[in-house]
ModelCIF file with pLDDT and N, C-alpha, C, O atoms, coordinates in Angstrom:
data_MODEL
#
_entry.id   MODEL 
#
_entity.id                         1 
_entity.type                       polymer 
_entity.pdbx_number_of_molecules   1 
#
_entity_poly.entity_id                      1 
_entity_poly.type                           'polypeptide(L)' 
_entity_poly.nstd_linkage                   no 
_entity_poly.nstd_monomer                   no 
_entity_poly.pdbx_seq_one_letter_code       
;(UNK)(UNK)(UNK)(UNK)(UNK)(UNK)(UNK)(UNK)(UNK)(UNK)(UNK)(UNK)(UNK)(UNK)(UNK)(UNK)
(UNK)(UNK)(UNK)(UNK)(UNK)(UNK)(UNK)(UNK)(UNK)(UNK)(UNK)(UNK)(UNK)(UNK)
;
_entity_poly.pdbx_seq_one_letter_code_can   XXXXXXXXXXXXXXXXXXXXXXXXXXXXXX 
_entity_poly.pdbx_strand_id                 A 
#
loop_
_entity_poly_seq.entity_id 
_entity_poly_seq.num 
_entity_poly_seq.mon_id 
_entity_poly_seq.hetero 
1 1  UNK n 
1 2  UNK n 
1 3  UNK n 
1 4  UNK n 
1 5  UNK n 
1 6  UNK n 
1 7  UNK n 
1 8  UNK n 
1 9  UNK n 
1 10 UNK n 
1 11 UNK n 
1 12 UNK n 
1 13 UNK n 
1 14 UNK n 
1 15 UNK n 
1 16 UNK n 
1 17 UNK n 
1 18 UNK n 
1 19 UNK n 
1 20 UNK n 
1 21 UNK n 
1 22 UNK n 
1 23 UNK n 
1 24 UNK n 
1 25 UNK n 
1 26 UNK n 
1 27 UNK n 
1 28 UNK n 
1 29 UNK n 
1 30 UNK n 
#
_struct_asym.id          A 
_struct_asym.entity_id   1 
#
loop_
_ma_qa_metric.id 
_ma_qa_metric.mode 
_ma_qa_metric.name 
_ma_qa_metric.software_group_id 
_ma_qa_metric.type 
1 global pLDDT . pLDDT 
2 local  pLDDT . pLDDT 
#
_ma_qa_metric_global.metric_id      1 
_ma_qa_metric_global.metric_value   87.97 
_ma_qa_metric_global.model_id       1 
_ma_qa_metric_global.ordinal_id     1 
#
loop_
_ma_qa_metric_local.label_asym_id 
_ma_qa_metric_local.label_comp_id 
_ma_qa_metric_local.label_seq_id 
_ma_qa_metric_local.metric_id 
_ma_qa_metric_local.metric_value 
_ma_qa_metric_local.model_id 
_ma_qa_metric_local.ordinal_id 
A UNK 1  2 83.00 1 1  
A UNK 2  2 86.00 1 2  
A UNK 3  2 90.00 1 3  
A UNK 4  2 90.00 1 4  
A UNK 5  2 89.00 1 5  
A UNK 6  2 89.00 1 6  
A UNK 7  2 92.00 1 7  
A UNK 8  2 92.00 1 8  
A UNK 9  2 87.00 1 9  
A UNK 10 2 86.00 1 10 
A UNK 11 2 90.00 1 11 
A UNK 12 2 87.00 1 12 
A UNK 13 2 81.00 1 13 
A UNK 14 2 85.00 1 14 
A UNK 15 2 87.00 1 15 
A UNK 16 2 82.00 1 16 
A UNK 17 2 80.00 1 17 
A UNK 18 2 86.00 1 18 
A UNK 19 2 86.00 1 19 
A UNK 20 2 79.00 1 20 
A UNK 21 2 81.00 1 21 
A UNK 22 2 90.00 1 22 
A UNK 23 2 91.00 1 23 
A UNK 24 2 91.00 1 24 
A UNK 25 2 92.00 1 25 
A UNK 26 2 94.00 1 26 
A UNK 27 2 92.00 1 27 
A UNK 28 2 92.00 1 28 
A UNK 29 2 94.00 1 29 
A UNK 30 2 95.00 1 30 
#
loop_
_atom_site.group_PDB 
_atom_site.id 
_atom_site.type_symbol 
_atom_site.label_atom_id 
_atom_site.label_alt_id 
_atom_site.label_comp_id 
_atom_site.label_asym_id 
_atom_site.label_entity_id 
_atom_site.label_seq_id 
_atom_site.pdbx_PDB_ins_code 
_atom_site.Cartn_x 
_atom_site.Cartn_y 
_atom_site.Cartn_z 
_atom_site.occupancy 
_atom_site.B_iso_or_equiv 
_atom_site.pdbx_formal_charge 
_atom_site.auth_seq_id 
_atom_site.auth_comp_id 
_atom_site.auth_asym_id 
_atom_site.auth_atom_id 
_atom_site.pdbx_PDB_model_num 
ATOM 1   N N  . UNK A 1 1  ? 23.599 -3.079 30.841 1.00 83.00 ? 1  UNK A N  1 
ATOM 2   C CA . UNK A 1 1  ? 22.439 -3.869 30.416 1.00 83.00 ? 1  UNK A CA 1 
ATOM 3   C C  . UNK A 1 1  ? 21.109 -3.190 30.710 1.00 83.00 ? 1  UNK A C  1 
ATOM 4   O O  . UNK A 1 1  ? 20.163 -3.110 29.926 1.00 83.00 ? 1  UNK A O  1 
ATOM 5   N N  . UNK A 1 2  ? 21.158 -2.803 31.715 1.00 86.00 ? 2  UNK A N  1 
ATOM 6   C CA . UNK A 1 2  ? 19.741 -1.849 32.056 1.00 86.00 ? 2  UNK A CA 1 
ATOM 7   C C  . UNK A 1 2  ? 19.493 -1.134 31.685 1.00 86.00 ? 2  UNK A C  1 
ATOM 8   O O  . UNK A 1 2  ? 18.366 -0.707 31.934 1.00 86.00 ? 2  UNK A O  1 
ATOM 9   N N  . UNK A 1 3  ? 20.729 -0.142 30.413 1.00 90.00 ? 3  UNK A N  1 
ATOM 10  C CA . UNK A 1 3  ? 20.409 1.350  29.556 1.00 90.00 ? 3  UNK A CA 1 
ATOM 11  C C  . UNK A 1 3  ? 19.874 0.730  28.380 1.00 90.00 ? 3  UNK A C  1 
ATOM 12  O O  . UNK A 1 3  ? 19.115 1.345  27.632 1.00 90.00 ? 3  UNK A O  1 
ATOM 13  N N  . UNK A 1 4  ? 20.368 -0.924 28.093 1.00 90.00 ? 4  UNK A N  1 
ATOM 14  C CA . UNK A 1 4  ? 20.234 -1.336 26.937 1.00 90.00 ? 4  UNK A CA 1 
ATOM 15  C C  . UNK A 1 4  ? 18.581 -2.018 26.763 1.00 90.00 ? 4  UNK A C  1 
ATOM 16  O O  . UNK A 1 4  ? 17.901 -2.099 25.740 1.00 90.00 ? 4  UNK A O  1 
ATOM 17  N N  . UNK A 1 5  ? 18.261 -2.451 28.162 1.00 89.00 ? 5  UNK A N  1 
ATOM 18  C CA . UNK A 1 5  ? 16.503 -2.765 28.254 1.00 89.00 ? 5  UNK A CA 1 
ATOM 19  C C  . UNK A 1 5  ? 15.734 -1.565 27.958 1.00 89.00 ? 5  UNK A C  1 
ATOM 20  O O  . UNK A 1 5  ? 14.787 -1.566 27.172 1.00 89.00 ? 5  UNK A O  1 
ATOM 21  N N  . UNK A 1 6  ? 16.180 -0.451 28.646 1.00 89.00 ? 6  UNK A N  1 
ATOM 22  C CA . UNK A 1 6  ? 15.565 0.967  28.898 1.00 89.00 ? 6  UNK A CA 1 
ATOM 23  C C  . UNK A 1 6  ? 15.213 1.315  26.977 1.00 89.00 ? 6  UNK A C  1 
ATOM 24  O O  . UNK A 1 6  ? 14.061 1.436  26.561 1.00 89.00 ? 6  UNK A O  1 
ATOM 25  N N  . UNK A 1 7  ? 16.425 1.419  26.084 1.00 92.00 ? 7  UNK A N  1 
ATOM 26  C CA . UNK A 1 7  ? 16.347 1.846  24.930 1.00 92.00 ? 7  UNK A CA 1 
ATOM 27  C C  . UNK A 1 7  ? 15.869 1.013  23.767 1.00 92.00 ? 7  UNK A C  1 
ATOM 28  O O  . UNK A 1 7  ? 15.619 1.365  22.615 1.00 92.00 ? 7  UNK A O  1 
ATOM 29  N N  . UNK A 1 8  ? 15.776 -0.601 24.543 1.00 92.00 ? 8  UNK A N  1 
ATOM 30  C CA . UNK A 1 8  ? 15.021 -1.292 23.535 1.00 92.00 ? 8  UNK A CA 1 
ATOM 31  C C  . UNK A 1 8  ? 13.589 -1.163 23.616 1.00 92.00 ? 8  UNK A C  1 
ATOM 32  O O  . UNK A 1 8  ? 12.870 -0.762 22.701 1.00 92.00 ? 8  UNK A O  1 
ATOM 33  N N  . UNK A 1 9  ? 13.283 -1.460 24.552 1.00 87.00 ? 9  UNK A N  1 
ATOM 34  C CA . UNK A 1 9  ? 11.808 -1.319 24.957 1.00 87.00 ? 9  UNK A CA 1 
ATOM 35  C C  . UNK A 1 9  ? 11.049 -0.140 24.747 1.00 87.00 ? 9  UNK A C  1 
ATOM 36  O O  . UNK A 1 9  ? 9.839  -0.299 24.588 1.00 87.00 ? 9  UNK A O  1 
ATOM 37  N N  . UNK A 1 10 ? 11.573 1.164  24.710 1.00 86.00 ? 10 UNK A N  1 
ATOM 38  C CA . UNK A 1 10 ? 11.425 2.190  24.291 1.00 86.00 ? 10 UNK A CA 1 
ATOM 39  C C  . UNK A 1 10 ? 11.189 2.534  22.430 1.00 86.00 ? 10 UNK A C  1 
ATOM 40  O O  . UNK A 1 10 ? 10.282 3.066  21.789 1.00 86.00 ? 10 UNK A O  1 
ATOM 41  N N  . UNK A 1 11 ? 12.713 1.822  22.005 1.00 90.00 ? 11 UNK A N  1 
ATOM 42  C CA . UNK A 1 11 ? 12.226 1.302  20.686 1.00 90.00 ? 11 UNK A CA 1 
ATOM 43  C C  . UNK A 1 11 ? 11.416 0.688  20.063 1.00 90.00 ? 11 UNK A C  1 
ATOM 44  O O  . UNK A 1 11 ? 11.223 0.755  18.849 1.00 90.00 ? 11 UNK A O  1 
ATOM 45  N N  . UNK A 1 12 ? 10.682 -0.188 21.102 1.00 87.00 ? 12 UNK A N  1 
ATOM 46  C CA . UNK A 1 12 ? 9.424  -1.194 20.296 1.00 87.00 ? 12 UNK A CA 1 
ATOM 47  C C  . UNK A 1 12 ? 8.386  -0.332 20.523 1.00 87.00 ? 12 UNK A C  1 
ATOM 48  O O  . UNK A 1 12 ? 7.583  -0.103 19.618 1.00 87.00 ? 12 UNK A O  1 
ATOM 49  N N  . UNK A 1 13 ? 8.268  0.266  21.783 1.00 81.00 ? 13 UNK A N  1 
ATOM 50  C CA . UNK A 1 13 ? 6.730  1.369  21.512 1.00 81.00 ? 13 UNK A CA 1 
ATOM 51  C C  . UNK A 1 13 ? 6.603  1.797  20.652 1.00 81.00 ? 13 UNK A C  1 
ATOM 52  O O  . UNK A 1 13 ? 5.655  1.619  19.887 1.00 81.00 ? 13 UNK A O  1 
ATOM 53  N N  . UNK A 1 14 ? 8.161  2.988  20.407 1.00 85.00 ? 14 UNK A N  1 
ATOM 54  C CA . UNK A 1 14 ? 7.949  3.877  19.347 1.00 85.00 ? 14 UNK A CA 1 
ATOM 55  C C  . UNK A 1 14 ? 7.753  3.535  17.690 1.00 85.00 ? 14 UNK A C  1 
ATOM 56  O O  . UNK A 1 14 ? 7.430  4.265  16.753 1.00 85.00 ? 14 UNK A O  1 
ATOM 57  N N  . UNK A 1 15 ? 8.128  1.953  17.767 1.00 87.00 ? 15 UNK A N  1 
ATOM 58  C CA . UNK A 1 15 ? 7.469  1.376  15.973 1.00 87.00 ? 15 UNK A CA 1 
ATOM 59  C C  . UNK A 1 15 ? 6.526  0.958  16.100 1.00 87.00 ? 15 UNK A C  1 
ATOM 60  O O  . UNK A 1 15 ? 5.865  0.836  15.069 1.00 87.00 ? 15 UNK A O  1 
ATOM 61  N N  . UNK A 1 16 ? 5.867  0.470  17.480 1.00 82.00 ? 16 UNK A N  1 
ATOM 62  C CA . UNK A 1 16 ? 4.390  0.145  17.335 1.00 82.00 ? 16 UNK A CA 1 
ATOM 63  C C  . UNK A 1 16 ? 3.377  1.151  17.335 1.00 82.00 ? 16 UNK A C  1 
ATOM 64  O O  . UNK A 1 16 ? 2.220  0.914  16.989 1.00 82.00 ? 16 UNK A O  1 
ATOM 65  N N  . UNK A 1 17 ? 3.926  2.660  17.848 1.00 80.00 ? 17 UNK A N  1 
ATOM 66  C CA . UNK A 1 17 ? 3.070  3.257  17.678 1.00 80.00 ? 17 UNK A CA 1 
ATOM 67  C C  . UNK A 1 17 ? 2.702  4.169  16.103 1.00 80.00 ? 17 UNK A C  1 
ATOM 68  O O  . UNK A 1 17 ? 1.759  4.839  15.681 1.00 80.00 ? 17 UNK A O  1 
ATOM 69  N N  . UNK A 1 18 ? 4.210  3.676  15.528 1.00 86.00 ? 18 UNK A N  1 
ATOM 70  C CA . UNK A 1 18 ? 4.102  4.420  14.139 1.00 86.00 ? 18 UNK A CA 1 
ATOM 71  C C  . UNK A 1 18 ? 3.514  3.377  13.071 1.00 86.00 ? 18 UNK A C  1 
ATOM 72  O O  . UNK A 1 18 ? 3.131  3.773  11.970 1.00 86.00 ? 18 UNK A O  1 
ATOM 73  N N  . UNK A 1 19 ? 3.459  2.034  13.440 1.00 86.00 ? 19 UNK A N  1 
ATOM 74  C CA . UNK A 1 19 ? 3.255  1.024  12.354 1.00 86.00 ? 19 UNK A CA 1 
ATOM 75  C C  . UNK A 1 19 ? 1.185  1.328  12.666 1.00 86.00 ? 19 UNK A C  1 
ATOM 76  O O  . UNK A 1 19 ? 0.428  0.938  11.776 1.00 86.00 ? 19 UNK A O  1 
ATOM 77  N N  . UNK A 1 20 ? 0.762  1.806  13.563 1.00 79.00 ? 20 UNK A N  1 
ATOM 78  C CA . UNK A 1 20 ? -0.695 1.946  13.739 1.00 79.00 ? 20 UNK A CA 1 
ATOM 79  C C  . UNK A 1 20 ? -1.652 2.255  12.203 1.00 79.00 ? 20 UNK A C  1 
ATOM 80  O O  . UNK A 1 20 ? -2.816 1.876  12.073 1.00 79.00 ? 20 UNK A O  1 
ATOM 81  N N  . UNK A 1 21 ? -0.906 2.978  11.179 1.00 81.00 ? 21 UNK A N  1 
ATOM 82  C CA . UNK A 1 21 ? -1.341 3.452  10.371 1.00 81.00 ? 21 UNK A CA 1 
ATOM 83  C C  . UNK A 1 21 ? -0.747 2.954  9.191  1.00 81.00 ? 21 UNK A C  1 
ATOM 84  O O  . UNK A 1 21 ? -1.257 3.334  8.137  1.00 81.00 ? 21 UNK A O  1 
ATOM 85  N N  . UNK A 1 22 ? 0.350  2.083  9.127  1.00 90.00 ? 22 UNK A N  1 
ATOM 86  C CA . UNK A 1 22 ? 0.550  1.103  8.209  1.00 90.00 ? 22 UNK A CA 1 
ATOM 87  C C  . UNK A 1 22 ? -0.450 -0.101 7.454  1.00 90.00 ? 22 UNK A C  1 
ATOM 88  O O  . UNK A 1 22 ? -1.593 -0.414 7.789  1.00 90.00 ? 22 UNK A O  1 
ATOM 89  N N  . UNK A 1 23 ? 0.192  -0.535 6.580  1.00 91.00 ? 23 UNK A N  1 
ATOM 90  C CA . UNK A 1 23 ? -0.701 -1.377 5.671  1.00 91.00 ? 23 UNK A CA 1 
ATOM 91  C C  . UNK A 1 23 ? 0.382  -3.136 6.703  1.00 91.00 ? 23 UNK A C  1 
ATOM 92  O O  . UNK A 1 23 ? 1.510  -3.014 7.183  1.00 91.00 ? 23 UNK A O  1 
ATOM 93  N N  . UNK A 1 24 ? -0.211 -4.089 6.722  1.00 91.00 ? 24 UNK A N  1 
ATOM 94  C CA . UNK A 1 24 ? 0.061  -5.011 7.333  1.00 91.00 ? 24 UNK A CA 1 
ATOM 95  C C  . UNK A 1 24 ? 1.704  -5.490 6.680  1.00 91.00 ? 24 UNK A C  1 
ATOM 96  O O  . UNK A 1 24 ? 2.666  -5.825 7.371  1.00 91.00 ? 24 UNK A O  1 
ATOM 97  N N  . UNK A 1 25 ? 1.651  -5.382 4.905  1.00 92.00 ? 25 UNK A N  1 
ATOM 98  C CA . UNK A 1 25 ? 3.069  -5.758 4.271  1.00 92.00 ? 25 UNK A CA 1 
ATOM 99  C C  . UNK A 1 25 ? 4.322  -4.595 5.371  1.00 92.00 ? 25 UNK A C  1 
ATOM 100 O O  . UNK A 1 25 ? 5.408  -4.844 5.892  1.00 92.00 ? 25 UNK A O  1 
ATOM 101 N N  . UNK A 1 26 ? 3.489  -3.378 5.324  1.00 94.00 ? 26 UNK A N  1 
ATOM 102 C CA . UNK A 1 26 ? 4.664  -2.314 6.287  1.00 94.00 ? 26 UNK A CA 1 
ATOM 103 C C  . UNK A 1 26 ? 4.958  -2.695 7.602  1.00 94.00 ? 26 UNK A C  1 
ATOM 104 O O  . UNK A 1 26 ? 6.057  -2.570 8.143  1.00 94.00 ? 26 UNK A O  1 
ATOM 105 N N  . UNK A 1 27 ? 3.863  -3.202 8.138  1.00 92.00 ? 27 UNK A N  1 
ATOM 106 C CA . UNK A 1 27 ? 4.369  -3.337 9.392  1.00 92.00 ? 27 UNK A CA 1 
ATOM 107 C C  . UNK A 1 27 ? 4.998  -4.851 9.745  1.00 92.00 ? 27 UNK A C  1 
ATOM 108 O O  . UNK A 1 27 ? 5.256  -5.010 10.938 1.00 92.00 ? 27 UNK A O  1 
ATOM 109 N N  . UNK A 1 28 ? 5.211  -5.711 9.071  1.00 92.00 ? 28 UNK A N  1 
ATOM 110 C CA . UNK A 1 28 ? 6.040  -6.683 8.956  1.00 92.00 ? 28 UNK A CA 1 
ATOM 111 C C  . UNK A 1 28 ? 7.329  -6.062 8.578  1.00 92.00 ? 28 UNK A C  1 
ATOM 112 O O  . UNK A 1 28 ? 8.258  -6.074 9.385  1.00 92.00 ? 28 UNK A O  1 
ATOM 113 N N  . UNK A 1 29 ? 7.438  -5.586 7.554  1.00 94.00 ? 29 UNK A N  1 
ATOM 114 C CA . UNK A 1 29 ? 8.881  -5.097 7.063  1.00 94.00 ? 29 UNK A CA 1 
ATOM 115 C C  . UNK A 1 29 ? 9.467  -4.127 8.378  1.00 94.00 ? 29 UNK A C  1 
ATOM 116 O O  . UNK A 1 29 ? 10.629 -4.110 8.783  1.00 94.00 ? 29 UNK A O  1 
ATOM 117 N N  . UNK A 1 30 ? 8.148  -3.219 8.988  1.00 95.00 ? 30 UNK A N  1 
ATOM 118 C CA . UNK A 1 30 ? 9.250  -2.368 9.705  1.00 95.00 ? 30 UNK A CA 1 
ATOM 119 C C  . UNK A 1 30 ? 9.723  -4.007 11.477 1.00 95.00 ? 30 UNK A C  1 
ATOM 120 O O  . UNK A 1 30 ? 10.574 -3.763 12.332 1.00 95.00 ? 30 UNK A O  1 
#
């Protein structure tokens, strides 16, 4: 469970930091 917090949370940075330059329809979809 703790590799699985480690790699989610990790996952949400890394789409929040790519949705920065999205249009608002993209960053809902992603």
């Amino acid at each position: 469970p703790e590799v699985t917090v480690i790699a989610a949370a990790g996952a949400i940075a890394a789409i929040r930091r790519a949705m920065a330059e999205r249009d608002p329809a993209e960053q809902a979809r992603m």
